[in-house]
N, C-alpha and C. Protein backbone atom coordinates (compact mmCIF):
# COMPACT_ATOMS: atom_id res chain seq x y z
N UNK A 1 -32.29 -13.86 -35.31
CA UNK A 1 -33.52 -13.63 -36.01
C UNK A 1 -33.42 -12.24 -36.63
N UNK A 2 -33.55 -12.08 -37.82
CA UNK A 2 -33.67 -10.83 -38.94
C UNK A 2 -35.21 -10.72 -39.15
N UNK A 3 -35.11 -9.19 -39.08
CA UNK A 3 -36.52 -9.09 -39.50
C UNK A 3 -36.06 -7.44 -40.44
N UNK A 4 -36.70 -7.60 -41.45
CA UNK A 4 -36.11 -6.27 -42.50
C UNK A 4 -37.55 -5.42 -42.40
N UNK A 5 -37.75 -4.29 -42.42
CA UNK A 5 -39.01 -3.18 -42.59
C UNK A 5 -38.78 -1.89 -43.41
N UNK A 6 -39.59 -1.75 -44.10
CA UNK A 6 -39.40 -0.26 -45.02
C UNK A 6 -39.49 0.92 -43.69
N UNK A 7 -40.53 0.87 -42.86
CA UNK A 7 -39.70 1.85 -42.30
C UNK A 7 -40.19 1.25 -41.33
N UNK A 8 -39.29 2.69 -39.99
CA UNK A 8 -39.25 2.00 -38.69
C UNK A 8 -39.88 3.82 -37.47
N UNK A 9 -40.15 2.79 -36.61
CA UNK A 9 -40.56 4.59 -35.53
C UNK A 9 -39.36 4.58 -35.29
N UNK A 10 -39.31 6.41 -35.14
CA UNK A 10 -38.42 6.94 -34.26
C UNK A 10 -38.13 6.24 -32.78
N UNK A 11 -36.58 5.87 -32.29
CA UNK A 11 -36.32 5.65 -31.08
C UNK A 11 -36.25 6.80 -30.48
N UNK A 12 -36.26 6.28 -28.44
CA UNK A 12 -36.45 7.56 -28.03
C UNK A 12 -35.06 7.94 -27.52
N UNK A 13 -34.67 9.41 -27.45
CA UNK A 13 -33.20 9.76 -27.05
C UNK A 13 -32.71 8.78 -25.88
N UNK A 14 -31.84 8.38 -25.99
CA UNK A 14 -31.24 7.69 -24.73
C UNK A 14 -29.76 8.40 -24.62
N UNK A 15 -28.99 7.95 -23.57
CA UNK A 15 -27.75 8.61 -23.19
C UNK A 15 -26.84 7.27 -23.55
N UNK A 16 -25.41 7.59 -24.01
CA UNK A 16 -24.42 7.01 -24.86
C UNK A 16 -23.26 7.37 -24.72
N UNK A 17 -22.29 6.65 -24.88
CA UNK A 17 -21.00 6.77 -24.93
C UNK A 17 -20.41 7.43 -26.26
N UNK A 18 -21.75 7.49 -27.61
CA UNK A 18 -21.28 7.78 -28.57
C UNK A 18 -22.06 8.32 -28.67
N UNK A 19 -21.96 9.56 -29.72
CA UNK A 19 -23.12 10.20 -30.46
C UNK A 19 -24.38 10.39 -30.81
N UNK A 20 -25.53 10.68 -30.28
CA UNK A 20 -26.54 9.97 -31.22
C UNK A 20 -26.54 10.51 -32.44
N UNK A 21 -27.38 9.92 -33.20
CA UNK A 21 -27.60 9.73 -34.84
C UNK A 21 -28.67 11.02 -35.25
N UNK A 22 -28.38 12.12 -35.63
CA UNK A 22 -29.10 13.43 -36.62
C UNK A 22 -30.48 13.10 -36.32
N UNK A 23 -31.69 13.77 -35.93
CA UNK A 23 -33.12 13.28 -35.96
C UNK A 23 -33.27 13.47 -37.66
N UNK A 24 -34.03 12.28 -37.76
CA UNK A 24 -34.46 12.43 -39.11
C UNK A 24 -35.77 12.10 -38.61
N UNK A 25 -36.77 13.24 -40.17
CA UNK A 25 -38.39 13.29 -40.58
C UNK A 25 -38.65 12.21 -41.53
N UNK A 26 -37.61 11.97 -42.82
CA UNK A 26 -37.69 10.84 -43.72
C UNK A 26 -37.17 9.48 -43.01
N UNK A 27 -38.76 8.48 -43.55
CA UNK A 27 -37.92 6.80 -42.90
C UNK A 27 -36.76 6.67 -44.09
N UNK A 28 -36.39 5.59 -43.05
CA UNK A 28 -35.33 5.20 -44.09
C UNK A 28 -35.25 4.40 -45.08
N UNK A 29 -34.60 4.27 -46.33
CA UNK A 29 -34.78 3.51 -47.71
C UNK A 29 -34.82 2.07 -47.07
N UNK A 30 -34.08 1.69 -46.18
CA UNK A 30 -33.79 0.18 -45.93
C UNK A 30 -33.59 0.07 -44.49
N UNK A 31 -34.14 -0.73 -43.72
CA UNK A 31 -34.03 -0.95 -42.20
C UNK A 31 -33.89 -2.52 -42.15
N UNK A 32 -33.31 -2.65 -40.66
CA UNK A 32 -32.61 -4.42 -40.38
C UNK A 32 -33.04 -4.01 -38.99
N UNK A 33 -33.66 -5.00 -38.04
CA UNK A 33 -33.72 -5.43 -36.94
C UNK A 33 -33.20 -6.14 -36.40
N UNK A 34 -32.45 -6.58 -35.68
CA UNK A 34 -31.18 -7.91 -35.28
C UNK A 34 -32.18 -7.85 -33.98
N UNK A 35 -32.18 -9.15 -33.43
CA UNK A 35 -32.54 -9.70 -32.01
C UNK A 35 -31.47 -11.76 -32.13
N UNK A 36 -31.69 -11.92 -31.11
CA UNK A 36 -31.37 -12.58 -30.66
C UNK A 36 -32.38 -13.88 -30.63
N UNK A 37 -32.18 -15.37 -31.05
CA UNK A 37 -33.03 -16.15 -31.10
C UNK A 37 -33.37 -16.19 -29.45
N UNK A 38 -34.67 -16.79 -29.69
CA UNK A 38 -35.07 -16.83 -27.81
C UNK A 38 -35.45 -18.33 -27.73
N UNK A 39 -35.07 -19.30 -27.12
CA UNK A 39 -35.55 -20.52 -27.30
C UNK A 39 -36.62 -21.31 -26.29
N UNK A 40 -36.40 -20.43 -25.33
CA UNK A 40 -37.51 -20.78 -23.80
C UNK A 40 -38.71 -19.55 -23.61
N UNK A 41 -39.99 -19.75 -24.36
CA UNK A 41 -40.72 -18.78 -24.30
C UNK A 41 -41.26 -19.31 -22.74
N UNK A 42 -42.44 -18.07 -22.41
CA UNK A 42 -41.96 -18.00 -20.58
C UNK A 42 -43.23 -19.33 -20.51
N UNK A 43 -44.34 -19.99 -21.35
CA UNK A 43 -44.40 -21.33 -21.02
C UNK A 43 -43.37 -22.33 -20.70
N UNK A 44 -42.38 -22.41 -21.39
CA UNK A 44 -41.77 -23.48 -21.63
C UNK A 44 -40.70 -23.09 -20.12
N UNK A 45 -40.46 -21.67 -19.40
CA UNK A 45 -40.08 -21.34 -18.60
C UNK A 45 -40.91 -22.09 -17.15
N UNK A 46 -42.48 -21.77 -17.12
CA UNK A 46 -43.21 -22.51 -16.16
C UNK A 46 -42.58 -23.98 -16.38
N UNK A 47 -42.91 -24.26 -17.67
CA UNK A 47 -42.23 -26.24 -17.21
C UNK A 47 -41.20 -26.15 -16.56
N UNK A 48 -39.91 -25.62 -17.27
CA UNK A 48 -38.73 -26.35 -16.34
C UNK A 48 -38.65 -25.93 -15.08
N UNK A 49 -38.88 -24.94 -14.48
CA UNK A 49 -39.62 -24.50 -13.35
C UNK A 49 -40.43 -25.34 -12.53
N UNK A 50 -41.64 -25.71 -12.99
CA UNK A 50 -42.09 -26.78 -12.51
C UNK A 50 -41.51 -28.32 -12.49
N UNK A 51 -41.23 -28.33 -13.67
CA UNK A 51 -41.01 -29.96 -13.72
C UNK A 51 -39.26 -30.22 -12.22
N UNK A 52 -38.44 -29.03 -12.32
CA UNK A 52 -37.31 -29.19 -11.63
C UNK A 52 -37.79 -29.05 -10.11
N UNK A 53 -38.43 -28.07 -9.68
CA UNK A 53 -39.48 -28.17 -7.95
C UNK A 53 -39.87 -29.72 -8.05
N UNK A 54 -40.65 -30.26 -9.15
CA UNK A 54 -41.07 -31.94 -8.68
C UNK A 54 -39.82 -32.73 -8.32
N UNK A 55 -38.98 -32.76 -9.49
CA UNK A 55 -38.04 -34.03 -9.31
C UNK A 55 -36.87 -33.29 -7.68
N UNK A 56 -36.73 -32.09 -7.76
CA UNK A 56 -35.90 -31.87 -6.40
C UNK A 56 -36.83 -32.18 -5.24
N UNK A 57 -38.04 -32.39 -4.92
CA UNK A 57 -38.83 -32.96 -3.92
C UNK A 57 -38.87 -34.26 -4.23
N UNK A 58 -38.83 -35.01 -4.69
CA UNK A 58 -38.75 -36.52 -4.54
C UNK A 58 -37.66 -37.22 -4.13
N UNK A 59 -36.65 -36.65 -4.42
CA UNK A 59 -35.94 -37.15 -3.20
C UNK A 59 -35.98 -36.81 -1.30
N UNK A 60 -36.55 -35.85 -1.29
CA UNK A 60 -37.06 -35.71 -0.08
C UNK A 60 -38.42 -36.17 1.17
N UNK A 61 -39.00 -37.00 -0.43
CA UNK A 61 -40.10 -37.75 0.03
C UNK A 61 -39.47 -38.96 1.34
N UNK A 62 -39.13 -39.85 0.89
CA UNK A 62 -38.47 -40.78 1.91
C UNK A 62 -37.80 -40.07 3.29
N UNK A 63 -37.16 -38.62 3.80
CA UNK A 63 -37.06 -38.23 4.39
C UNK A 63 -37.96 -37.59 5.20
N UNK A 64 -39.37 -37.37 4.62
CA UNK A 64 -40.11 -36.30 5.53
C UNK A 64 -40.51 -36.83 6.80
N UNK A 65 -40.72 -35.24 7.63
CA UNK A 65 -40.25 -35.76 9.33
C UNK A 65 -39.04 -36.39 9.88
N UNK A 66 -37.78 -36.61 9.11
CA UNK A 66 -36.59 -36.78 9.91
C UNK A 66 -35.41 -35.42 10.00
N UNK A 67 -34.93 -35.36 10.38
CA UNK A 67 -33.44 -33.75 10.69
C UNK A 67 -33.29 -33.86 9.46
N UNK A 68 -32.30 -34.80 8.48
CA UNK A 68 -32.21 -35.36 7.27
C UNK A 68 -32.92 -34.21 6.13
N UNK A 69 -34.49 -34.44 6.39
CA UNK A 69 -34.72 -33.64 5.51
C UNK A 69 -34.56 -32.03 5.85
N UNK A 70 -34.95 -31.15 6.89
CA UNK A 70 -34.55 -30.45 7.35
C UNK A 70 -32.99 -29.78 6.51
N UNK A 71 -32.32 -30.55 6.66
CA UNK A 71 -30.55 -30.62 6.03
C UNK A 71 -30.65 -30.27 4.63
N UNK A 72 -31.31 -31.13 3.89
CA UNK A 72 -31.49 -30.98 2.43
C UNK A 72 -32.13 -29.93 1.72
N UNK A 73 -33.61 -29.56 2.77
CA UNK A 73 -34.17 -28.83 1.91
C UNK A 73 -33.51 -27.50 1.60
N UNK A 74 -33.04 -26.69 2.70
CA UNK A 74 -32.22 -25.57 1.83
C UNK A 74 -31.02 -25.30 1.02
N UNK A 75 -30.55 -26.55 0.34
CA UNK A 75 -29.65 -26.63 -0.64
C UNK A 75 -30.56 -26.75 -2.15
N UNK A 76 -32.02 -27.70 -1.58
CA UNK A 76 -32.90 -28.05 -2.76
C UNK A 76 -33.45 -26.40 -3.01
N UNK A 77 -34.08 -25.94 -2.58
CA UNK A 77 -34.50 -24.23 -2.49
C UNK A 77 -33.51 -23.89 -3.09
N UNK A 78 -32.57 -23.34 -2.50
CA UNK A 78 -31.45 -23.02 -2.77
C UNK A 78 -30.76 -23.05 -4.71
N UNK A 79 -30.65 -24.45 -4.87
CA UNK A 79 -30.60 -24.43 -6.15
C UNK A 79 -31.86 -24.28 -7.28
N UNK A 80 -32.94 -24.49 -6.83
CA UNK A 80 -34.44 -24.09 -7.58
C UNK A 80 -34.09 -22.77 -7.41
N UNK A 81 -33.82 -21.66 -7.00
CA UNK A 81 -33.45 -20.46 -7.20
C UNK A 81 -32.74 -20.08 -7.71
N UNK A 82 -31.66 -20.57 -7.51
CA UNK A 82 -30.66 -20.15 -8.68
C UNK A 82 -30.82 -20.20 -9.92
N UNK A 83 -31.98 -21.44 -10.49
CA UNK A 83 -32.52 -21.72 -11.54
C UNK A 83 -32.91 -20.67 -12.32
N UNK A 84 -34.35 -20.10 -10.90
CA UNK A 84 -35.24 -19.15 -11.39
C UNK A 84 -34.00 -18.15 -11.54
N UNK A 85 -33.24 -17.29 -11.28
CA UNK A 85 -32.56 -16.65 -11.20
C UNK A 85 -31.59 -16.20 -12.60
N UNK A 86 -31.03 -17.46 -12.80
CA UNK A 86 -30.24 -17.41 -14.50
C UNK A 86 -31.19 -17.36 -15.18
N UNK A 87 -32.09 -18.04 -15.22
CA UNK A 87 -32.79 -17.92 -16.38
C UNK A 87 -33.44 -16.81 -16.71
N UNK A 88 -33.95 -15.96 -15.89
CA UNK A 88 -34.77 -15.09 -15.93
C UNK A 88 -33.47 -13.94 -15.88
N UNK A 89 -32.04 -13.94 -15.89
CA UNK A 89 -31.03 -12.89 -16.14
C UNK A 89 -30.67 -13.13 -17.78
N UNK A 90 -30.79 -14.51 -17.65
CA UNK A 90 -30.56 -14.77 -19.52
C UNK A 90 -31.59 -14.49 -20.48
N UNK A 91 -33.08 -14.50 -19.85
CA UNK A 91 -34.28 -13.90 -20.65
C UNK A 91 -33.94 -11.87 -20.67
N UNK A 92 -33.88 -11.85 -19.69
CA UNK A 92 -33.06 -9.74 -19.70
C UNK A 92 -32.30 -9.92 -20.70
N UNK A 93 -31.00 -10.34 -20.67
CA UNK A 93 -30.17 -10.47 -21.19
C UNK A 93 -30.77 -10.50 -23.37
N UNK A 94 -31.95 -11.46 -22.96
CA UNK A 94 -31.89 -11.55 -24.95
C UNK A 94 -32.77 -10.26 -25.18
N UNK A 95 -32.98 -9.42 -24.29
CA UNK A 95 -33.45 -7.88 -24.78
C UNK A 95 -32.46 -7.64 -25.97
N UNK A 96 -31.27 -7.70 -25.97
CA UNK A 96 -30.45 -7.10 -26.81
C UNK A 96 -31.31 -6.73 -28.32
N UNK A 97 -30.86 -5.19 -28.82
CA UNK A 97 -31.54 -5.72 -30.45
C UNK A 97 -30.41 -4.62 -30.80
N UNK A 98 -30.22 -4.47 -31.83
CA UNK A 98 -29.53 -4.09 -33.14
C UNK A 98 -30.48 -3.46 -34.29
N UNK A 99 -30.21 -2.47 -34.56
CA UNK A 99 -31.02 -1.79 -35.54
C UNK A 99 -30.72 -0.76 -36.83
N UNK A 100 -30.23 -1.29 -37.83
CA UNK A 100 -29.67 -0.75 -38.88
C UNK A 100 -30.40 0.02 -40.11
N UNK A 101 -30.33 1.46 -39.82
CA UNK A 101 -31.07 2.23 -41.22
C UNK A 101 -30.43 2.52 -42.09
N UNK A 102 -30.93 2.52 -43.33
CA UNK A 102 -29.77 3.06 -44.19
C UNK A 102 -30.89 4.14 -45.17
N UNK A 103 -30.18 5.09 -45.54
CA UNK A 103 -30.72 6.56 -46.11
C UNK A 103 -30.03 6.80 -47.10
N UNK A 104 -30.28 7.35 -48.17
CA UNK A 104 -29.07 7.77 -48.88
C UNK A 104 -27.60 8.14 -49.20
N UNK A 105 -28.07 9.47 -47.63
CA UNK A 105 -26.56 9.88 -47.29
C UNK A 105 -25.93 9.28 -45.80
N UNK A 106 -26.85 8.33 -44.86
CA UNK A 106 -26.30 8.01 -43.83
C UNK A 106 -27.22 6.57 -43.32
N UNK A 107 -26.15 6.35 -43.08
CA UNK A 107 -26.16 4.85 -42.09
C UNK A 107 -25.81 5.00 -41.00
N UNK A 108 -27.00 4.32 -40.27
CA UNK A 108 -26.86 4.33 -38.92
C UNK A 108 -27.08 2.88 -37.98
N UNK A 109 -26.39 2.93 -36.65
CA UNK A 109 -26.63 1.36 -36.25
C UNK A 109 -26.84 1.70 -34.60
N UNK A 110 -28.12 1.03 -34.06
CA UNK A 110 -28.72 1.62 -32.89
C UNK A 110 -28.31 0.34 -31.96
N UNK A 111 -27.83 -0.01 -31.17
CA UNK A 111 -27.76 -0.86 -30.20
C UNK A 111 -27.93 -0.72 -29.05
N UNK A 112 -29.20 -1.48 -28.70
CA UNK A 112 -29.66 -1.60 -27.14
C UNK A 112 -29.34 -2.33 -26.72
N UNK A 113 -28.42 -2.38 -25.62
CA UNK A 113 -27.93 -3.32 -24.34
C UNK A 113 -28.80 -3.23 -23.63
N UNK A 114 -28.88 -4.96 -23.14
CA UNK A 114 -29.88 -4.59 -21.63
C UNK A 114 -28.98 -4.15 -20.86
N UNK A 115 -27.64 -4.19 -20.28
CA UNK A 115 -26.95 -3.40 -19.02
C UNK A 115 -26.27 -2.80 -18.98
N UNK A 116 -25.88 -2.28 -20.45
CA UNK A 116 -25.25 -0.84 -20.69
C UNK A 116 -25.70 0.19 -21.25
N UNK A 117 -25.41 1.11 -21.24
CA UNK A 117 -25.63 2.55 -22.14
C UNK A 117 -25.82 1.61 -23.50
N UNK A 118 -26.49 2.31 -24.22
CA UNK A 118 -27.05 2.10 -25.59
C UNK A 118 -25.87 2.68 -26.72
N UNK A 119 -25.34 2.00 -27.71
CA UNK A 119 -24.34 2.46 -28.61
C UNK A 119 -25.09 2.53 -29.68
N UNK A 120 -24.00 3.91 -30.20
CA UNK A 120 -24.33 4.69 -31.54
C UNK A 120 -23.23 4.57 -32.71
N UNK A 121 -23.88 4.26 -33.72
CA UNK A 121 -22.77 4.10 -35.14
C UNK A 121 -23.27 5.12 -36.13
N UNK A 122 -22.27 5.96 -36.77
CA UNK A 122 -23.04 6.28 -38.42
C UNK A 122 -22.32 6.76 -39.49
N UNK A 123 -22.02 6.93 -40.20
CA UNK A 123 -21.08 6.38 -41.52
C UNK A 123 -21.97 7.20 -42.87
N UNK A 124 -21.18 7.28 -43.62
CA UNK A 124 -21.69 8.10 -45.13
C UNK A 124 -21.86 6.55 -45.54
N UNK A 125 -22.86 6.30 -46.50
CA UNK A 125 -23.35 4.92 -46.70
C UNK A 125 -22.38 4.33 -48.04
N UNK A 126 -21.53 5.67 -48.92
CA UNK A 126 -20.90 5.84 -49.98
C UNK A 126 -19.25 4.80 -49.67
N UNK A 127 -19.02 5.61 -48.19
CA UNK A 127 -17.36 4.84 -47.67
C UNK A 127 -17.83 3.69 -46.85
N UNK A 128 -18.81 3.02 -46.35
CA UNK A 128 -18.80 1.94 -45.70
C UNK A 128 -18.79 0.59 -46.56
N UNK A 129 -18.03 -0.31 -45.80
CA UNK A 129 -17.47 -1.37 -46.06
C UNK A 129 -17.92 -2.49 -45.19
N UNK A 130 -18.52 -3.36 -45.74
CA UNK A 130 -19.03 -4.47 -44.97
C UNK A 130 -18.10 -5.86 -45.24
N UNK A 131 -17.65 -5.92 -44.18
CA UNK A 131 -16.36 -7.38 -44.27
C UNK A 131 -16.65 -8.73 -43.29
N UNK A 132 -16.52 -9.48 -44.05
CA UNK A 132 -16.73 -10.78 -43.06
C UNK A 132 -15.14 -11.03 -42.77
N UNK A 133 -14.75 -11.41 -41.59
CA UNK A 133 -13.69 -11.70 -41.42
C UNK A 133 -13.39 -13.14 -40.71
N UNK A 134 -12.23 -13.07 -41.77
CA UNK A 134 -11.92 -15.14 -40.95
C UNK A 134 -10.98 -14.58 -39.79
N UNK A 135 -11.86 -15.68 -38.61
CA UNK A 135 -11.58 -15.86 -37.16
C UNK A 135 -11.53 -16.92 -36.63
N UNK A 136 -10.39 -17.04 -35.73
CA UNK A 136 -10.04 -18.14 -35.45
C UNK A 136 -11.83 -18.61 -34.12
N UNK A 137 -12.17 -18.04 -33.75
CA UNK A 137 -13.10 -18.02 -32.38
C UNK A 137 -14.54 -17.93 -33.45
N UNK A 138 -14.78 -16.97 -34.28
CA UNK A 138 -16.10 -16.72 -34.33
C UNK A 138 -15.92 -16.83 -36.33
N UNK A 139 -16.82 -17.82 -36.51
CA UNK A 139 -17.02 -18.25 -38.01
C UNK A 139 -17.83 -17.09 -38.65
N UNK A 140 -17.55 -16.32 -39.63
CA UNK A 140 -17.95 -15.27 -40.26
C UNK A 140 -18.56 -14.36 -39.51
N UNK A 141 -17.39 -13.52 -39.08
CA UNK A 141 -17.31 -12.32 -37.95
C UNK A 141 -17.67 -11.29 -38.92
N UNK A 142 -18.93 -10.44 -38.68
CA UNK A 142 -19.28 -9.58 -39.43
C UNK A 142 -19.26 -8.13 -38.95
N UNK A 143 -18.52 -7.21 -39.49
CA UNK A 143 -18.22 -5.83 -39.56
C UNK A 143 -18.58 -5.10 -40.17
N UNK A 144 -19.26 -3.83 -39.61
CA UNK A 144 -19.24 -2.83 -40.80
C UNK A 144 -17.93 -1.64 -40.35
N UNK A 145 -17.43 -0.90 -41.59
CA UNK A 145 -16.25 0.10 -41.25
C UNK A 145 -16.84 1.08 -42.05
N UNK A 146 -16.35 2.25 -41.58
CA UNK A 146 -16.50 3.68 -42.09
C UNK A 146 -16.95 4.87 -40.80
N UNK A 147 -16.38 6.05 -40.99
CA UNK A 147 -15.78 6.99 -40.66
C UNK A 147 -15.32 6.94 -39.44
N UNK A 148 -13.99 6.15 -39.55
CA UNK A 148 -12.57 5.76 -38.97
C UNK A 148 -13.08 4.59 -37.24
N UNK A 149 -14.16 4.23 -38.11
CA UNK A 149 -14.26 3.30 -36.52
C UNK A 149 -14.78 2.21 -37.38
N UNK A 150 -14.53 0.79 -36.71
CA UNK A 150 -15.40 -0.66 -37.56
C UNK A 150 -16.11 -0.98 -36.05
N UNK A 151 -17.25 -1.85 -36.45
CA UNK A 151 -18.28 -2.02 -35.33
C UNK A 151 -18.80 -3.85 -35.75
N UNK A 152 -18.72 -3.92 -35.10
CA UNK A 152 -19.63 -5.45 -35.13
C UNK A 152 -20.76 -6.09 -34.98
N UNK A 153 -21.38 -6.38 -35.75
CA UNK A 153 -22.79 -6.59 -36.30
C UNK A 153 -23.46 -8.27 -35.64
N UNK A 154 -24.20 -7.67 -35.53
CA UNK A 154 -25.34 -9.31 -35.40
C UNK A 154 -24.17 -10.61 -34.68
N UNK A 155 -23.43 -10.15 -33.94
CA UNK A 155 -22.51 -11.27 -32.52
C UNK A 155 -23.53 -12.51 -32.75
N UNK A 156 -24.74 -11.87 -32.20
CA UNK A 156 -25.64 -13.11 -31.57
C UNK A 156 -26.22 -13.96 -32.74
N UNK A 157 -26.03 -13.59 -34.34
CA UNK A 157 -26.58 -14.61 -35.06
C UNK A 157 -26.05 -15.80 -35.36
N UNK A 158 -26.16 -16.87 -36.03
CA UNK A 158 -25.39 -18.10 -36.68
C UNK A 158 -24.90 -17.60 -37.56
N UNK A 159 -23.76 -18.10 -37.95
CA UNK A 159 -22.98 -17.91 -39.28
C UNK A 159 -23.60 -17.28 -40.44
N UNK A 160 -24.62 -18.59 -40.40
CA UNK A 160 -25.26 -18.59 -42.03
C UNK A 160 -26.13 -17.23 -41.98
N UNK A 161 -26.77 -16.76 -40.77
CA UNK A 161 -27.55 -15.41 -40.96
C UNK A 161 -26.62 -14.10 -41.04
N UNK A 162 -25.45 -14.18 -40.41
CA UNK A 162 -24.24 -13.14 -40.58
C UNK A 162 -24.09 -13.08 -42.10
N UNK A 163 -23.70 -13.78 -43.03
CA UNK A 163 -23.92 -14.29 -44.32
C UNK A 163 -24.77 -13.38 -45.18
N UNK A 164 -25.90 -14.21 -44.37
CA UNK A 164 -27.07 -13.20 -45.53
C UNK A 164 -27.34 -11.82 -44.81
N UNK A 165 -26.88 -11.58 -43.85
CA UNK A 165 -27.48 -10.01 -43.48
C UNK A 165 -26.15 -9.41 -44.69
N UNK A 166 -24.97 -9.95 -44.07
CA UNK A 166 -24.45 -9.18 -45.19
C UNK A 166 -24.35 -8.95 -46.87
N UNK A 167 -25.13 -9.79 -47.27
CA UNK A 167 -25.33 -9.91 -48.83
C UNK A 167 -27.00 -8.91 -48.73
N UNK A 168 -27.70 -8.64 -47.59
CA UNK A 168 -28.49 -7.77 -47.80
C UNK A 168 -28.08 -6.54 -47.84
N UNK A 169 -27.54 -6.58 -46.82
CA UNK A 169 -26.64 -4.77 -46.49
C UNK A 169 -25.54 -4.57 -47.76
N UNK A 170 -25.44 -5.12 -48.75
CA UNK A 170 -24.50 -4.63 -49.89
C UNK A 170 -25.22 -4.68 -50.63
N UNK A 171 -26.14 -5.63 -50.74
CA UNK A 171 -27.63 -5.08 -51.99
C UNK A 171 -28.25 -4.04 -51.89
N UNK A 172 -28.31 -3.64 -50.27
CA UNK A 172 -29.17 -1.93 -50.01
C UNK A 172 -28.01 -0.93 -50.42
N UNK A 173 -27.04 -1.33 -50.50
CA UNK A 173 -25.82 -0.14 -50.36
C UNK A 173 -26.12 0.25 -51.87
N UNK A 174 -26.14 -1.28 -52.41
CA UNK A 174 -26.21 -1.19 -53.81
C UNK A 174 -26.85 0.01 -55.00
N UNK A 175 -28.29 -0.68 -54.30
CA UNK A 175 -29.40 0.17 -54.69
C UNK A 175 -29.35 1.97 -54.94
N UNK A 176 -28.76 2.26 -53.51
CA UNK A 176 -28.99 3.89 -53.24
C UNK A 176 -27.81 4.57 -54.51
């Protein structure tokens, strides 16, 4: 999911493996938001939640009051947790966002991990190079390159949005 904004708030300092990015007072000419599609909003989380507690108790119906059930139920628990468990590490998990400004004289690319240090990119907007690259694993692998490092953009989108982010990000390059 892309979402584009003329401007954006200041993020707050975080600690990094890389650099952070110059404070700037001026927003920036062109901003990109990258997130991650989310497909189980936390209703649709209560259903399968619920609906999986019903059907793992019905088989235990015919057992109640014998050892039998006793036996079963903490494998049934057991896996209803694990449930709650991934899912709710894969909802953390689509925290991820991506955040691309571009300024006249600098481009910058903010990435929040949910379980790592937060990475920093930034580039003269003049030498960067935006390349889709054919891959055998990932269908229009999108890169940006400039000042001597390439970084990888929007992982988590579909093809076709890798595509158009990058025909946006060379129209903003365009512009300045």
């Amino acid at each position: 999911m892309m979402r584009q904004s003329k401007n954006t708030e200041k993020a707050g300092a975080q600690t990094s493996a890389f650099s952070l990015p110059p404070e700037r007072s001026d927003p920036p000419l062109h901003s990109f938001t990258l997130r991650p599609h989310r497909s189980l909003p936390p209703k649709g989380f209560v259903i399968v939640i619920g609906f999986t507690a019903v059907m793992l108790t019905v088989p235990l119906l015919p057992l109640l009051g014998s050892l039998a059930w006793w036996g079963l139920l903490p494998h049934l628990v057991l896996a209803l947790g694990m449930l709650w468990y991934f899912i709710q590490r894969n909802n953390h998990d689509g925290t991820l966002c991506e955040e691309l400004n571009i300024w006249a004289d600098l481009i910058t690319v903010h990435r929040y991990n949910p379980r790592k240090a937060d990475q920093f990119w930034q580039a003269n907007p003049y030498w960067v190079q935006v390349n889709i690259r054919k891959n055998r694993h990932v269908k229009n692998y999108l890169t940006l390159s400039g000042s001597g490092r390439e970084i990888e953009l929007g992982a988590f989108l579909t093809p076709d949005e890798r595509l158009d982010l990058r025909n946006r990000i060379e129209d903003s390059l365009r512009m300045l």
